[in-house]
C-alpha atoms as a PDB file:
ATOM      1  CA  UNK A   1      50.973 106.186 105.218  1.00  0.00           C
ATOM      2  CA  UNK A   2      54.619 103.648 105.135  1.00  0.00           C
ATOM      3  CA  UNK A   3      56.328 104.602 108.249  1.00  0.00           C
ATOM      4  CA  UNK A   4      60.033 103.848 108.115  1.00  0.00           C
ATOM      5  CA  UNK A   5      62.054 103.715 111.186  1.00  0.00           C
ATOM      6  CA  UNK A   6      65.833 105.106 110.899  1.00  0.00           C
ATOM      7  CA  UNK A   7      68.765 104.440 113.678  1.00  0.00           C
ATOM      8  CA  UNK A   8      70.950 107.298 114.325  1.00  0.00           C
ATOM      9  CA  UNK A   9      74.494 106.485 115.720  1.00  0.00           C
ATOM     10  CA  UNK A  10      75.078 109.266 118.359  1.00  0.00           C
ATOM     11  CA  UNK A  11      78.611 108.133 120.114  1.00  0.00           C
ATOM     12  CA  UNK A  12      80.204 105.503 121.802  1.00  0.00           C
ATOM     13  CA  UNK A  13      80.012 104.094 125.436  1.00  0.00           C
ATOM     14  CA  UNK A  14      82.465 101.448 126.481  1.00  0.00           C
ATOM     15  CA  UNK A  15      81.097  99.520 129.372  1.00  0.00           C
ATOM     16  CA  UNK A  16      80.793  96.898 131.701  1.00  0.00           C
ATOM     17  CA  UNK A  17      78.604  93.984 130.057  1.00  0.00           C
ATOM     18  CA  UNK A  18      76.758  93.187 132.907  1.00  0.00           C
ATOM     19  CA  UNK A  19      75.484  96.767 133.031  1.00  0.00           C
ATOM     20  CA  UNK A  20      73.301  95.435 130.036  1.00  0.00           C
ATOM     21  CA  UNK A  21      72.762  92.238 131.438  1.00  0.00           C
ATOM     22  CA  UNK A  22      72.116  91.657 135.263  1.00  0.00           C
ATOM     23  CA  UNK A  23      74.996  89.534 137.231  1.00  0.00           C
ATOM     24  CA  UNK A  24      76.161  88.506 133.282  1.00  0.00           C
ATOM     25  CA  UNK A  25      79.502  88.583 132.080  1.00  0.00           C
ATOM     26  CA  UNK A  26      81.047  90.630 134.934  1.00  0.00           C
ATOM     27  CA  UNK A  27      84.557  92.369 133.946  1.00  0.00           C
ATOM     28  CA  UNK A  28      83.946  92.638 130.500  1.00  0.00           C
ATOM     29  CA  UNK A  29      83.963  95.285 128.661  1.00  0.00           C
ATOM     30  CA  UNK A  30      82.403  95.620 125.254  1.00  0.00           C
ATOM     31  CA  UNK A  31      81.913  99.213 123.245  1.00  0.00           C
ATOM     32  CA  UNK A  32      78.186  99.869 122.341  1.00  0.00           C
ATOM     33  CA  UNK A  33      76.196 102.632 120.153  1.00  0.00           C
ATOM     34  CA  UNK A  34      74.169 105.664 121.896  1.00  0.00           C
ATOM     35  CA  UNK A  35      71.300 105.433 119.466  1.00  0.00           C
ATOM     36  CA  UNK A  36      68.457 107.624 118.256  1.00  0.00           C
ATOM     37  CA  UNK A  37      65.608 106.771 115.578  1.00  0.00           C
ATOM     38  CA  UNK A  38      63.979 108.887 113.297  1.00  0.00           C
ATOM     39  CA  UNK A  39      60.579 108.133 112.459  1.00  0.00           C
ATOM     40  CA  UNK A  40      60.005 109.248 108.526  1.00  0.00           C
ATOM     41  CA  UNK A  41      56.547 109.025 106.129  1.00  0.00           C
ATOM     42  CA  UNK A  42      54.238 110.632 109.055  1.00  0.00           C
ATOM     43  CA  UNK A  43      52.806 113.948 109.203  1.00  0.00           C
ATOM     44  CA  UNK A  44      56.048 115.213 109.913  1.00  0.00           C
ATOM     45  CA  UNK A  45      59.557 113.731 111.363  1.00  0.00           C
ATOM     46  CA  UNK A  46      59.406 112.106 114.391  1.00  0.00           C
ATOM     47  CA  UNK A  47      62.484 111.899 116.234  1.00  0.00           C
ATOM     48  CA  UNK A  48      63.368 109.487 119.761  1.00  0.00           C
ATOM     49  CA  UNK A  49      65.842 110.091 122.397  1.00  0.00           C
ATOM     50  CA  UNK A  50      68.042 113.348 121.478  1.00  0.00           C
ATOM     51  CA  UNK A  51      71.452 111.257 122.224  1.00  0.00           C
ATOM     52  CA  UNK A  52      74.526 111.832 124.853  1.00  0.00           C
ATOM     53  CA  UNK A  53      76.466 115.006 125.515  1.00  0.00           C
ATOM     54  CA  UNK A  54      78.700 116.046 122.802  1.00  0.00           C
ATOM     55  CA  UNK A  55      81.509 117.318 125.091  1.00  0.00           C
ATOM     56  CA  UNK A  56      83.656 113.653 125.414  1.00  0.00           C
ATOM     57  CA  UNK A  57      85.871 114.354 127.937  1.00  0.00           C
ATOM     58  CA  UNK A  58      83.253 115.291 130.443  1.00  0.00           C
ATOM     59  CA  UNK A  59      80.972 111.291 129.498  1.00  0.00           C
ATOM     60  CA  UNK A  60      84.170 109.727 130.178  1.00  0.00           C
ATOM     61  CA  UNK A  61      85.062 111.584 133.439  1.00  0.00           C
ATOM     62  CA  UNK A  62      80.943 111.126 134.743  1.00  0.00           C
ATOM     63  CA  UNK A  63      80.033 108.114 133.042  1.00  0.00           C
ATOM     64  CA  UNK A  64      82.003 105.641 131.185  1.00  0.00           C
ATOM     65  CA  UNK A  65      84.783 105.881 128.411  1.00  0.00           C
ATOM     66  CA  UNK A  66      82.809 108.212 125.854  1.00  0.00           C
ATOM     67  CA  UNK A  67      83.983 109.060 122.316  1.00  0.00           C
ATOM     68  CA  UNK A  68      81.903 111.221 119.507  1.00  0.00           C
ATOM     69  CA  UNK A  69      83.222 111.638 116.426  1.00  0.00           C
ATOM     70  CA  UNK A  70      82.105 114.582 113.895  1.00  0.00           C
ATOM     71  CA  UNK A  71      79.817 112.544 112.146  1.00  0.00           C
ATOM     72  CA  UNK A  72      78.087 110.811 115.260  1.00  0.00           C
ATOM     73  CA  UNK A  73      76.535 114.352 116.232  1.00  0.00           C
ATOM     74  CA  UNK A  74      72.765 114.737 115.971  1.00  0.00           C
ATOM     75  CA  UNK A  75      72.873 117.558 113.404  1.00  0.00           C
ATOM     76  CA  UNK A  76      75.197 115.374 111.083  1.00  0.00           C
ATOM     77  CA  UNK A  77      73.026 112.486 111.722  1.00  0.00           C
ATOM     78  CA  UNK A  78      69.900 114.247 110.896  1.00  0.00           C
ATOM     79  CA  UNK A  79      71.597 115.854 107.710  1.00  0.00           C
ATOM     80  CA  UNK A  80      71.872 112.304 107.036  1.00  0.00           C
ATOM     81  CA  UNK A  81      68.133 112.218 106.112  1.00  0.00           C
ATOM     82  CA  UNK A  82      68.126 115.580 104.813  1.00  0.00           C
ATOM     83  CA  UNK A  83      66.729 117.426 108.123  1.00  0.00           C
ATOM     84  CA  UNK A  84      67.397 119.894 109.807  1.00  0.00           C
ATOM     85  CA  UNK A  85      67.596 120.276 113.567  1.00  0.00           C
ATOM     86  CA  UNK A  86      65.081 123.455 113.410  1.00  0.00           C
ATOM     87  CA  UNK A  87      62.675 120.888 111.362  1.00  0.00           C
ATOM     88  CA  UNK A  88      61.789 118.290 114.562  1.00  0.00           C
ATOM     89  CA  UNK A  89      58.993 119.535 115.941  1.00  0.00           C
ATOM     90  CA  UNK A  90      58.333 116.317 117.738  1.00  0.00           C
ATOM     91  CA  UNK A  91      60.567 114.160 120.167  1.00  0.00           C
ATOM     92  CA  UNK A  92      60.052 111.428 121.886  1.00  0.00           C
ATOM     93  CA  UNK A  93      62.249 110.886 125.015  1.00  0.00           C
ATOM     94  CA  UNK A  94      62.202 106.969 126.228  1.00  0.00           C
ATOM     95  CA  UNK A  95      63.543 108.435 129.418  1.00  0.00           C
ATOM     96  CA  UNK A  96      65.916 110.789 131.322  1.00  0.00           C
ATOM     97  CA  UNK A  97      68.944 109.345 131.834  1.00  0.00           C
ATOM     98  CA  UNK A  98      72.152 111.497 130.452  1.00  0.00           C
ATOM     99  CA  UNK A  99      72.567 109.610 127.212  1.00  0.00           C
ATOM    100  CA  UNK A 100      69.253 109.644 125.778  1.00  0.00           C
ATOM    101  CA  UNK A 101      68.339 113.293 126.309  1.00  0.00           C
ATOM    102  CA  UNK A 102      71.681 115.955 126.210  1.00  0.00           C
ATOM    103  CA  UNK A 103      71.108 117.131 122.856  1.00  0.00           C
ATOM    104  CA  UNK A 104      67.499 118.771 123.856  1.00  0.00           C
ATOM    105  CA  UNK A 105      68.936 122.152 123.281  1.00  0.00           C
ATOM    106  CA  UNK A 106      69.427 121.735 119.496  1.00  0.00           C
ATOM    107  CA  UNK A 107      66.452 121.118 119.017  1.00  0.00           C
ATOM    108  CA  UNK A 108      64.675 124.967 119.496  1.00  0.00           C
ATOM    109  CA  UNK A 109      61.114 124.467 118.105  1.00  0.00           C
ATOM    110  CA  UNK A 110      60.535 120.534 119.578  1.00  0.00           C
ATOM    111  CA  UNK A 111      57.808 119.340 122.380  1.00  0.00           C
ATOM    112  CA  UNK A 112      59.541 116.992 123.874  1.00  0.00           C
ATOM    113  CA  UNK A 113      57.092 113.869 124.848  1.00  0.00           C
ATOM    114  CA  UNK A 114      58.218 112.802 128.598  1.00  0.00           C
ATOM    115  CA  UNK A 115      56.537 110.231 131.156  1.00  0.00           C
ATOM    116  CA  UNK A 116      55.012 112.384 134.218  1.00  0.00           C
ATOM    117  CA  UNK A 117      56.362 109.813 136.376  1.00  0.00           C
ATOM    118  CA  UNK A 118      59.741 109.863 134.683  1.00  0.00           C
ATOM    119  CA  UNK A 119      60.428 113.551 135.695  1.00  0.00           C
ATOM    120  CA  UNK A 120      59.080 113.385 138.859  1.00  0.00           C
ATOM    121  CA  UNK A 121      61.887 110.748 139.854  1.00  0.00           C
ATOM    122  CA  UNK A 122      64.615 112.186 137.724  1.00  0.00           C
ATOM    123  CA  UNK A 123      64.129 115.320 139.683  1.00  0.00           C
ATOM    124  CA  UNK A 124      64.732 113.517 142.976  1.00  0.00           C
ATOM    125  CA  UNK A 125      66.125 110.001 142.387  1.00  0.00           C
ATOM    126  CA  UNK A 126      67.209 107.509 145.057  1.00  0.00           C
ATOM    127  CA  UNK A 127      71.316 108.274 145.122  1.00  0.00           C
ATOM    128  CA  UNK A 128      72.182 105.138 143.641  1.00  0.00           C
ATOM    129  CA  UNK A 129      70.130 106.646 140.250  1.00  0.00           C
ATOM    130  CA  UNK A 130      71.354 110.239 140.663  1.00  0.00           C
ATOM    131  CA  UNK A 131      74.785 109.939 138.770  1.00  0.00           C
ATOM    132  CA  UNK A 132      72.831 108.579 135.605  1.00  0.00           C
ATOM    133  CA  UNK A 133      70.074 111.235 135.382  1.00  0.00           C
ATOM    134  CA  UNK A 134      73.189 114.341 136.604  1.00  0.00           C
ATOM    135  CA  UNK A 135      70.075 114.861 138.616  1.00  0.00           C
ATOM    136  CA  UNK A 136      73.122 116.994 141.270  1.00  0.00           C
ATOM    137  CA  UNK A 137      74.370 119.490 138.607  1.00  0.00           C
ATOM    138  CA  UNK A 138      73.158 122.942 138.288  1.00  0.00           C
ATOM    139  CA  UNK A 139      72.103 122.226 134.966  1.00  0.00           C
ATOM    140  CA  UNK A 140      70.865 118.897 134.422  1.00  0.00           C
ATOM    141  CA  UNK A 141      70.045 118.031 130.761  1.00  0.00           C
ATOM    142  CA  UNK A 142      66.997 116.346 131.573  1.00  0.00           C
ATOM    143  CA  UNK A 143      65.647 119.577 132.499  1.00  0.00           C
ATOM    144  CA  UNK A 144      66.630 121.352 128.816  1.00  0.00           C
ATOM    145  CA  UNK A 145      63.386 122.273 127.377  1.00  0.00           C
ATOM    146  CA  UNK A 146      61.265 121.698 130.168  1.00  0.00           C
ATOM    147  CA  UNK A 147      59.175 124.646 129.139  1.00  0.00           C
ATOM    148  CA  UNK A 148      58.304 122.213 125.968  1.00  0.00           C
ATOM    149  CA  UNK A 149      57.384 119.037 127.748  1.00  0.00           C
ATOM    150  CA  UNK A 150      54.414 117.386 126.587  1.00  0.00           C
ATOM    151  CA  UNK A 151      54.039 115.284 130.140  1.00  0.00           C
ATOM    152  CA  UNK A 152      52.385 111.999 129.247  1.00  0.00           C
ATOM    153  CA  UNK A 153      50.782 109.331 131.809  1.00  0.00           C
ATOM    154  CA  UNK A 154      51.116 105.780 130.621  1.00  0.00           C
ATOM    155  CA  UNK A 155      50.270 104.850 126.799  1.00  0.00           C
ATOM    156  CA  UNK A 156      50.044 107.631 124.722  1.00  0.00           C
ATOM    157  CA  UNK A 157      49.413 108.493 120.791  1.00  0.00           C
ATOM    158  CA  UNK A 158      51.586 110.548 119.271  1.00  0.00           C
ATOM    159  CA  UNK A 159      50.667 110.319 115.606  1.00  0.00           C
ATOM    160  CA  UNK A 160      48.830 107.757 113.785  1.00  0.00           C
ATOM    161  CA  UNK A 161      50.622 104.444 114.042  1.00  0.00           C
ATOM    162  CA  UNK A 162      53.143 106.076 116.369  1.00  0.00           C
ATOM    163  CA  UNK A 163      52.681 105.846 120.311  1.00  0.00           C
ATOM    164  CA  UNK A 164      54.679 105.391 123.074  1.00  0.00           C
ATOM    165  CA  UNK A 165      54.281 102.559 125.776  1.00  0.00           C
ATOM    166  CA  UNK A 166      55.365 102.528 129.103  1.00  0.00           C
ATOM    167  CA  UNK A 167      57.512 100.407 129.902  1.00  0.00           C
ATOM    168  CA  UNK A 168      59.089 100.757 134.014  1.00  0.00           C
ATOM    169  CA  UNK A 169      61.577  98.632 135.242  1.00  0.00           C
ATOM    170  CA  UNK A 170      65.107 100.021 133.675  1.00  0.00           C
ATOM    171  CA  UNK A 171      63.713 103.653 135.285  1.00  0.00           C
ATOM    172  CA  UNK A 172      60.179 104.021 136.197  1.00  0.00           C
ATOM    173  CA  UNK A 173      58.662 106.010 133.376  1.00  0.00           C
ATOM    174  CA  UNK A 174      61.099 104.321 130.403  1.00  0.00           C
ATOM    175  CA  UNK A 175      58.573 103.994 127.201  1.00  0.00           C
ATOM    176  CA  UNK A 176      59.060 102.505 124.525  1.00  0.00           C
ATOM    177  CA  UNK A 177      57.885 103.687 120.718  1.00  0.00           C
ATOM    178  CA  UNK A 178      55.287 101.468 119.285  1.00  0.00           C
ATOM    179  CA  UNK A 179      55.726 102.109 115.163  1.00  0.00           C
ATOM    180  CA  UNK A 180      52.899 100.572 113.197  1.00  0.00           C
ATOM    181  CA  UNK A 181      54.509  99.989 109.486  1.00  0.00           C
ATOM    182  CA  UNK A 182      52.625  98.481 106.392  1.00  0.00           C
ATOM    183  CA  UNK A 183      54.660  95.131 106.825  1.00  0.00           C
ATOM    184  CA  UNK A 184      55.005  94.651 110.929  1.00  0.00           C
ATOM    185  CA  UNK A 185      54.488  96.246 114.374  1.00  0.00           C
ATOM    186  CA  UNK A 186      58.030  97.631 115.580  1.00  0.00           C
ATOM    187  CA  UNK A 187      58.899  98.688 119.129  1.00  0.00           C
ATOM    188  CA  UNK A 188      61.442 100.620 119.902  1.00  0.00           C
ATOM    189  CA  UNK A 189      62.553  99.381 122.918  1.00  0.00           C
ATOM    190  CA  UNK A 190      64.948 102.054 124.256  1.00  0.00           C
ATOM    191  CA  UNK A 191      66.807 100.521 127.376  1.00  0.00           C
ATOM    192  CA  UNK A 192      65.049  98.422 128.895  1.00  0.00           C
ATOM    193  CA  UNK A 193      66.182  96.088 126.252  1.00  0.00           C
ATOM    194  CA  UNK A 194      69.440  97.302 125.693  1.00  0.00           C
ATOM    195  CA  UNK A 195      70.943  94.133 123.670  1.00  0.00           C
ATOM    196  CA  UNK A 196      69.065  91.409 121.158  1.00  0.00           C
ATOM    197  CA  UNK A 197      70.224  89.108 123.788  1.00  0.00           C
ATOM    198  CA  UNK A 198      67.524  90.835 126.366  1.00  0.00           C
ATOM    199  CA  UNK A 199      65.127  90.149 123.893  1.00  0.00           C
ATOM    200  CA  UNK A 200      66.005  86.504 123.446  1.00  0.00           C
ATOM    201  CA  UNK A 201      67.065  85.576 127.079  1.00  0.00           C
ATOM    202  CA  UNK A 202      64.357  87.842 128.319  1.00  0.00           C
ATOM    203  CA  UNK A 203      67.695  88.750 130.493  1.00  0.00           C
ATOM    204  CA  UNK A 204      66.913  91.724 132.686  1.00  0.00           C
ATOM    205  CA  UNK A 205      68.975  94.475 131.924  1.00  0.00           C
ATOM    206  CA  UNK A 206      71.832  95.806 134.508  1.00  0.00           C
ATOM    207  CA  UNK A 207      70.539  98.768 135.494  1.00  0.00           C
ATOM    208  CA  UNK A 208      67.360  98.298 136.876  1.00  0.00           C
ATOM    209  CA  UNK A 209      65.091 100.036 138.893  1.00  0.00           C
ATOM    210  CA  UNK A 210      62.282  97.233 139.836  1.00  0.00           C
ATOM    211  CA  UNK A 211      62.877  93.743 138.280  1.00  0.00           C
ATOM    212  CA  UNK A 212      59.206  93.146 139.149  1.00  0.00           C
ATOM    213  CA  UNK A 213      58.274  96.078 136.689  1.00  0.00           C
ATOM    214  CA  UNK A 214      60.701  95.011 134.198  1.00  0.00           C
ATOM    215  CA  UNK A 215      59.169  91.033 133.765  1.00  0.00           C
ATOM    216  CA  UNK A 216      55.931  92.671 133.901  1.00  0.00           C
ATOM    217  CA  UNK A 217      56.255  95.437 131.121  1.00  0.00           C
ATOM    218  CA  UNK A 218      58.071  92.976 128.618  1.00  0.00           C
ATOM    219  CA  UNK A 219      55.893  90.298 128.729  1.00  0.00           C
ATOM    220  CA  UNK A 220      53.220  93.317 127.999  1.00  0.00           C
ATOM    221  CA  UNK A 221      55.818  94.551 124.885  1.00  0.00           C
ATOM    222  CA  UNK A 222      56.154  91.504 123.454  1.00  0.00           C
ATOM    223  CA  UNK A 223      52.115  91.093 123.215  1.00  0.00           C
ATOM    224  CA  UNK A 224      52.384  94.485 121.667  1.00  0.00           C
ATOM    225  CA  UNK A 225      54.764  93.974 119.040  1.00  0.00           C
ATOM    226  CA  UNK A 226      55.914  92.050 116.249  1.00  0.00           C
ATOM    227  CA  UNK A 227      59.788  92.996 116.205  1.00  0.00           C
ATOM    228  CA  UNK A 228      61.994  95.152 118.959  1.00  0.00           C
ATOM    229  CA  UNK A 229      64.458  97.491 118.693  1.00  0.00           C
ATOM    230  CA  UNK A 230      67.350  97.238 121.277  1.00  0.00           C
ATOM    231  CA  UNK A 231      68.389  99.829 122.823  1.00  0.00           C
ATOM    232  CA  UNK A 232      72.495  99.813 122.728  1.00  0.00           C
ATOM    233  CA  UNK A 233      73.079  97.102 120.256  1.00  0.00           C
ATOM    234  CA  UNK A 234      75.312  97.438 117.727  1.00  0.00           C
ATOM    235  CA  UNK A 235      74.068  95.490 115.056  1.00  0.00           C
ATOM    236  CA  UNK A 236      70.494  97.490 114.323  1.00  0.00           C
ATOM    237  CA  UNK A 237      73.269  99.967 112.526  1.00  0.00           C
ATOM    238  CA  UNK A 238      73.267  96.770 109.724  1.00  0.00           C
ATOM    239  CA  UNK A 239      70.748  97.719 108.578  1.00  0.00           C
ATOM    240  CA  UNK A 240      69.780 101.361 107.481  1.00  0.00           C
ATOM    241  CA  UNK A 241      65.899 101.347 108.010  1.00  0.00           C
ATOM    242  CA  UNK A 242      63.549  99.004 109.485  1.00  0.00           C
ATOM    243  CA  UNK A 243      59.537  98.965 108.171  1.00  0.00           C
END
C-alpha cells in the first residue's frame, strides 16, 4: 500500500501574522490558504478537515477578510482527483473551529472522525473561543453531521498507516494525521502548526488554548514523525503530493 498525501486549497484568509505566531509580527497582515488533504492509495479516500464556509461575505463579516473562488470549493477540489463528494466515506476533522469543518454537509455518506474532548468544549467554549467555533449561532457547523461522528479519545487508527494524534494546545482536542508512506512518516499538523516557521522556531501559534499543552504535544509530534504538514502555509501548494 503507497499512501500519497494531496493538499486541497479551500479559500483565502487574510490575517493578522501574529495570529499564527504568538506576540510575532503584530500589525501585519499576510493572506494564507484554508487547506484540506486527501489521503489516496488506502482502502478508500481519506479526506481531513472539510474547509471554511463557502458563503464569503459572511467569513469576512465573522472572521477575517475571506475570499473563495469557484475553483477553491471542496467539490472542485475533489474533482481535482477525480472524486466525488458522495465517494468520502471517511473524514478526519483536526478540530472544530469554523474553517476546518463548514463543508460537513457535502459530504452525505461520511463518519466524520472528531476528538470527544474537542466537542465537548466546542459546545461550550470559554467566550474568548466562542467566535472561532460560531459555537452562539443556531446552527453551528461544527455540529453538521453530528449524527455521523465517530467520537475518538486520544490516538486513534483510522486505516492502516493512517491515524490521528492528539495534539491540545491550539484547541484542546486538535489532532493531527499521522500518514505512514513507503518513503517517510508525514504528519499533518493541522493548526497547531499553522506556518513552516512553527515548525522551525517551535514558535507557538497565536491562538492558543494552553501553551503548556502546545510545548508538550509537539515535542511528542516531532518524535512521531519524520516531516510536518503546516497547517495555513502557503507553500505546501508547491508541491502537488507529498509521500
Amino acid at each position: 500500500m503507497s499512501l500519497t498525501i494531496f493538499p486541497l486549497d479551500l479559500g483565502t484568509l487574510t490575517v493578522d501574522s501574529s495570529g499564527l505566531t504568538l506576540r510575532r509580527n503584530i500589525g501585519t497582515q499576510i493572506a494564507i490558504p484554508c487547506l484540506g488533504w486527501l489521503i489516496l492509495g488506502g482502502p478508500e479516500p481519506v479526506l481531513v478537515d472539510t474547509g471554511p464556509s463557502e458563503d464569503v461575505d459572511w467569513g469576512s463579516r465573522n472572521h477575517n477578510p475571506f475570499t473563495r473562488t469557484s475553483a477553491q470549493l471542496l467539490a472542485a477540489q475533489l474533482g481535482e482527483h477525480r472524486i466525488a463528494s458522495e465517494e468520502i466515506r471517511t473524514v478526519i476533522l483536526t478540530h472544530l473551529h469554523w474553517d476546518h469543518c463548514y463543508g460537513n454537509h457535502l459530504l452525505p455518506n461520511a463518519r466524520f472522525i472528531v476528538q470527544r474532548r474537542e466537542l465537548d468544549y466546542a459546545t461550550d467554549p470559554l467566550d474568548c473561543d466562542r467566535p472561532i467555533y460560531e459555537t452562539g449561532i443556531a446552527q453551528p457547523p461544527f455540529l453538521v453531521g453530528r449524527d455521523r461522528f465517530e467520537l475518538v479519545e486520544g490516538d486513534f487508527e483510522v486505516f492502516d498507516g493512517i491515524g490521528t494524534v492528539l495534539m491540545p494546545g491550539h484547541s484542546p482536542g486538535l489532532q493531527g494525521v499521522l500518514v505512514k508512506t513507503v518513503n517517510c512518516r508525514i504528519l499533518i499538523g493541522s493548526d497547531h502548526f499553522p506556518l513552516f516557521d512553527n515548525i522551525t522556531g517551535n514558535i507557538p501559534t497565536g491562538i492558543v488554548q494552553s501553551l503548556p499543552d502546545w510545548y508538550a504535544a509537539s515535542a511528542r509530534a516531532r518524535s512521531l514523525c519524520d516531516f510536518i504538514l503546516p497547517g495555513h502555509d502557503g507553500r505546501v501548494l508547491e508541491r502537488e503530493f507529498y509521500s
